[in-house]
Protein backbone atom coordinates (compact mmCIF):
# COMPACT_ATOMS: atom_id res chain seq x y z
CA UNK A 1 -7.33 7.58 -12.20
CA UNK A 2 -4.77 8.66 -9.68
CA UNK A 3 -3.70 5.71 -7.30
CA UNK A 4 -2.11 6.34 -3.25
CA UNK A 5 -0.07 2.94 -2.68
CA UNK A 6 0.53 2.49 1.58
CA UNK A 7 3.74 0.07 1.49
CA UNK A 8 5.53 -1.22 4.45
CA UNK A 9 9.32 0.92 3.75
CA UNK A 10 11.67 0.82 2.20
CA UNK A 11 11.73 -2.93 0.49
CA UNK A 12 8.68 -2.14 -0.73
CA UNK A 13 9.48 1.41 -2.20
CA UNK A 14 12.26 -0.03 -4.28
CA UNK A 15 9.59 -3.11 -5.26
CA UNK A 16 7.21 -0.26 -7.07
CA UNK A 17 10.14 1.63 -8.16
CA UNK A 18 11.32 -1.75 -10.51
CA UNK A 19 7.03 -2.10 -10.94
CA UNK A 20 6.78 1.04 -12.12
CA UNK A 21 9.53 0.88 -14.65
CA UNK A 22 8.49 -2.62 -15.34
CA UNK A 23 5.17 -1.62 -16.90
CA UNK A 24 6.70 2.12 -18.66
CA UNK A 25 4.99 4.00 -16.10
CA UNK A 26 7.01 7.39 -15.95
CA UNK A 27 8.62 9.09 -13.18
CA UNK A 28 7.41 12.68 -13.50
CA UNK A 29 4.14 10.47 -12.74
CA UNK A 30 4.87 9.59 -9.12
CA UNK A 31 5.18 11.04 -5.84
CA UNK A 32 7.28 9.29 -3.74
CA UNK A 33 7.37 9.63 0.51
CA UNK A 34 9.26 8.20 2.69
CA UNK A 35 7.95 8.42 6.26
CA UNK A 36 11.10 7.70 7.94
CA UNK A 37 12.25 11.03 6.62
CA UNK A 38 9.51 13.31 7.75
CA UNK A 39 9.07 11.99 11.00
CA UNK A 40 12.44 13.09 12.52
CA UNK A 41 10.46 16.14 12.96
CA UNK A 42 8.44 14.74 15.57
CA UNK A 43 4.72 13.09 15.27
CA UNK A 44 2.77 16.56 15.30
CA UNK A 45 4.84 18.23 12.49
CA UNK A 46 5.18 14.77 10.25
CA UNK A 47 1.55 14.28 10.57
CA UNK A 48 0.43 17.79 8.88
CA UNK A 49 3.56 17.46 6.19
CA UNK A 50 1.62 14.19 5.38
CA UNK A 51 -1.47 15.59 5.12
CA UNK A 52 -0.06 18.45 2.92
CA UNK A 53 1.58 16.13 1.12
CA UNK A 54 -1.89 14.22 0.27
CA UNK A 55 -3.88 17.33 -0.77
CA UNK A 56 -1.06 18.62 -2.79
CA UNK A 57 -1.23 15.50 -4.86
CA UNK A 58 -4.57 15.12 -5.37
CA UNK A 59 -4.40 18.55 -6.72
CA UNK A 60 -1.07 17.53 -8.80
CA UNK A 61 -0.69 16.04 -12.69
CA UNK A 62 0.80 13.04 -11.34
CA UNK A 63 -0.98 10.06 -11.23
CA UNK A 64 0.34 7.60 -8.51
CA UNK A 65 1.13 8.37 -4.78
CA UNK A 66 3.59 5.93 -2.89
CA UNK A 67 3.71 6.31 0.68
CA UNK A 68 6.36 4.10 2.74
CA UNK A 69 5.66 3.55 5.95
CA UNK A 70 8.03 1.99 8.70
CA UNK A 71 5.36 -1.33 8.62
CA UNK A 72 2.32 -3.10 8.82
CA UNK A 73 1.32 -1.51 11.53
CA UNK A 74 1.77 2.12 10.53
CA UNK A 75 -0.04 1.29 7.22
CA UNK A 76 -3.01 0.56 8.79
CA UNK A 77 -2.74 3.23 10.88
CA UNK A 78 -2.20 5.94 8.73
CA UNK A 79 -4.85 4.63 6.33
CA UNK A 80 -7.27 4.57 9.23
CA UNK A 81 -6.22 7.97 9.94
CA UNK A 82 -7.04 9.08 6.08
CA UNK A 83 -10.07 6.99 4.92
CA UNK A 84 -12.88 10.22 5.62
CA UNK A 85 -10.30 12.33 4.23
CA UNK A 86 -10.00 10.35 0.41
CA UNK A 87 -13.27 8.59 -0.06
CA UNK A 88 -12.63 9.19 -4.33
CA UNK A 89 -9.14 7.96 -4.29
CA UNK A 90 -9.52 3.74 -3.89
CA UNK A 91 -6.07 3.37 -1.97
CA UNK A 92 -4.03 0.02 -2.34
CA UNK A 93 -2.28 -0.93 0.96
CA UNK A 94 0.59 -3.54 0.29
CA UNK A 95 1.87 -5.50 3.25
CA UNK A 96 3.32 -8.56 4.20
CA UNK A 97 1.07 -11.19 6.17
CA UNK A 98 4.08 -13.29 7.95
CA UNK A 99 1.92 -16.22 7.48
CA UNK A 100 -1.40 -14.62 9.10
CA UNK A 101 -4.85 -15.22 7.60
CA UNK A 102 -5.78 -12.05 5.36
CA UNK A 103 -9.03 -12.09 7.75
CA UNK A 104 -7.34 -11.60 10.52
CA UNK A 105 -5.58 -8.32 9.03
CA UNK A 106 -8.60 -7.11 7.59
CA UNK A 107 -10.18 -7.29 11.62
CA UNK A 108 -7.30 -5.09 12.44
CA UNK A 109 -7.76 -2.85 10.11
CA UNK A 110 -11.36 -2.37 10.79
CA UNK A 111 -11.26 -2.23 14.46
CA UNK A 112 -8.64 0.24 13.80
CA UNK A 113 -11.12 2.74 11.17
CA UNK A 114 -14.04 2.01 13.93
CA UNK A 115 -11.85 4.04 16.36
CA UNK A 116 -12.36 6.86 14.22
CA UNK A 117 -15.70 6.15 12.72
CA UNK A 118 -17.52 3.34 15.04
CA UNK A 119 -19.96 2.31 11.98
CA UNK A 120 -17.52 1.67 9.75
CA UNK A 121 -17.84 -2.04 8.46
CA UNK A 122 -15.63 -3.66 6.20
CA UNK A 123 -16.19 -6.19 3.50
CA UNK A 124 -13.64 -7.89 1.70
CA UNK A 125 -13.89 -9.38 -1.79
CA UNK A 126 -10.68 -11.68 -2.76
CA UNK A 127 -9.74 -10.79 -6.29
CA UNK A 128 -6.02 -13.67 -6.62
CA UNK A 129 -5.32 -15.53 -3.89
CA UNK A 130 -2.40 -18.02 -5.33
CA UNK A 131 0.46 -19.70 -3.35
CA UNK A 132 2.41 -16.03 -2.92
CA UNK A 133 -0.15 -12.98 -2.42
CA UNK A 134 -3.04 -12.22 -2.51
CA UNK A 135 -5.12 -9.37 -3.26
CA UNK A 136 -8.52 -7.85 -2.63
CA UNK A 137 -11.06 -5.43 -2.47
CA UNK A 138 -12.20 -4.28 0.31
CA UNK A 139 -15.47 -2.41 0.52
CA UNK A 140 -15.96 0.11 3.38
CA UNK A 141 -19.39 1.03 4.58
CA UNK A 142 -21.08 3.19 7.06
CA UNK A 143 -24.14 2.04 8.49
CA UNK A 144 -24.63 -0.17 5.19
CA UNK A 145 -24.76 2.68 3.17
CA UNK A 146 -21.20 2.25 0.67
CA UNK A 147 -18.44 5.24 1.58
CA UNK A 148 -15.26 3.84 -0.78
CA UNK A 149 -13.19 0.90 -1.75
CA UNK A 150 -9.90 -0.26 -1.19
CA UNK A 151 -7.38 -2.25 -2.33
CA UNK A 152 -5.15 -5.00 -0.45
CA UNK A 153 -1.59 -6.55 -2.11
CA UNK A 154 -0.22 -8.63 0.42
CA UNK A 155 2.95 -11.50 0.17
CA UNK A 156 1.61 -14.37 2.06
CA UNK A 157 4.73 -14.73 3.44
CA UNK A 158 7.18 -11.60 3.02
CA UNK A 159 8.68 -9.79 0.38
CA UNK A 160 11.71 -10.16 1.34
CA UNK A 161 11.15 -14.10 1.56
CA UNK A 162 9.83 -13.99 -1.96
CA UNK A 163 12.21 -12.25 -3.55
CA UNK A 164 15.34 -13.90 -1.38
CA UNK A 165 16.29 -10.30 0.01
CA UNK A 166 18.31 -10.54 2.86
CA UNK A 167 19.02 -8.20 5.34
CA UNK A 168 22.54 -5.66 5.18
CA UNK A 169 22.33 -6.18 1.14
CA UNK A 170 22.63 -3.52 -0.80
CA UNK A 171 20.51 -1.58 -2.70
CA UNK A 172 21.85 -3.01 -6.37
CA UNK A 173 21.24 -6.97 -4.64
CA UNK A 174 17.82 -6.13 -3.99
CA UNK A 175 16.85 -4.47 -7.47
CA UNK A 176 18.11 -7.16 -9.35
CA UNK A 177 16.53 -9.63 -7.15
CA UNK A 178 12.85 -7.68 -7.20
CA UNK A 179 13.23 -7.35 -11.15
CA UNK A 180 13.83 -11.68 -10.63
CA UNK A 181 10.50 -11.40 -8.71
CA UNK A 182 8.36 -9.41 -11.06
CA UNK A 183 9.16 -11.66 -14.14
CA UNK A 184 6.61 -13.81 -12.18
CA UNK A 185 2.90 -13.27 -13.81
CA UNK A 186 1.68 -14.41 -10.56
CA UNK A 187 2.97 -11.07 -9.05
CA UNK A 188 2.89 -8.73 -11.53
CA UNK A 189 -0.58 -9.30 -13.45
CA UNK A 190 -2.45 -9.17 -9.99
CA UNK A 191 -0.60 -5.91 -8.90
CA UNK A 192 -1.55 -4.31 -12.51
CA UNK A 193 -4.94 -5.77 -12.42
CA UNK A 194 -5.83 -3.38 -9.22
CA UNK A 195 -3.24 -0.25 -9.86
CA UNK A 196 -5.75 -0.63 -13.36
CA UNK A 197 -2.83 1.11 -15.13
């Protein structure tokens, strides 16, 4: 089944990158986008390259679609944006909570689909919830009739905090630190559990 990962940028790009390898998924398998890259083009142009970008994989042999965003905030926006558009694909959004109740985010995230579809409901189902992430599933309906699933990953805290990544290191530092990370089972059997790899 192909999988569309929404991560928060860059830290989190490199964190699948060392997942990926981690668990012998290959390369020619994955789409990678950055959104920092496409947006110098301005919102209007960036938006459609994104949305070219989706169709073309959906269409593609590869399996596993990793959009980095440029935050929390833009993930939930951009999946808001795309929910009508993939009800088939089951996307995993991966964020950090900075300490915030995963209620709270899933509000936010609902409130935010409602401005494009005001019957949308969400209804979360925790899957882990131990003393570094959590994950879910997250049901989305339309007046109570099911439309698609989702997935959350979230760090209770940060990824950054978690793996001890601090900011100005470079890129080496952090692998090497996120390979550190995802020797934890804690992390890495919940993450595989819902890519279902």
């Amino acid at each position: 089944m192909k999988k569309i990962i929404i991560c928060e940028g860059d830290n989190d790009a490199l964190f699948y990158d060392e997942f990926f390898k981690k668990i012998h998924v290959k390369k020619r398998l994955i789409s990678v986008y950055n959104a920092k890259y496409i947006f110098k083009k301005g919102f209007k142009e960036g938006r459609y390259i994104e949305s070219k970008k989706i169709r073309n994989f959906i269409g593609s042999s590869k399996n596993i679609f990793l959009k980095a965003e440029q935050g929390k905030g833009y993930v939930t926006k951009v999946y808001s944006s795309i929910v009508n558009d993939i009800p088939n694909e089951r996307p995993i959004l991966s964020i950090d909570l900075d300490n915030e109740k995963y209620t709270k985010y899933v509000r936010r995230l609902e409130k935010r689909i409602q401005k494009q579809t005001e019957t949308m409901k969400l209804f979360p189902k925790i899957y882990v919830d131990n003393h570094r992430i959590i994950t879910l599933k997250i049901s989305i309906k339309c007046r109570n009739n099911h439309l698609t699933d989702a997935y959350l990953f979230a760090f209770k805290f940060t990824l950054e905090l978690e793996a001890n990544i601090n900011k100005g290191m470079d890129e080496s530092k952090k692998r090497n630190k996120i390979r550190r990370l995802l020797k934890s089972n804690d992390i890495i059997n919940p993450l595989k559990e819902i890519i279902n790899i």
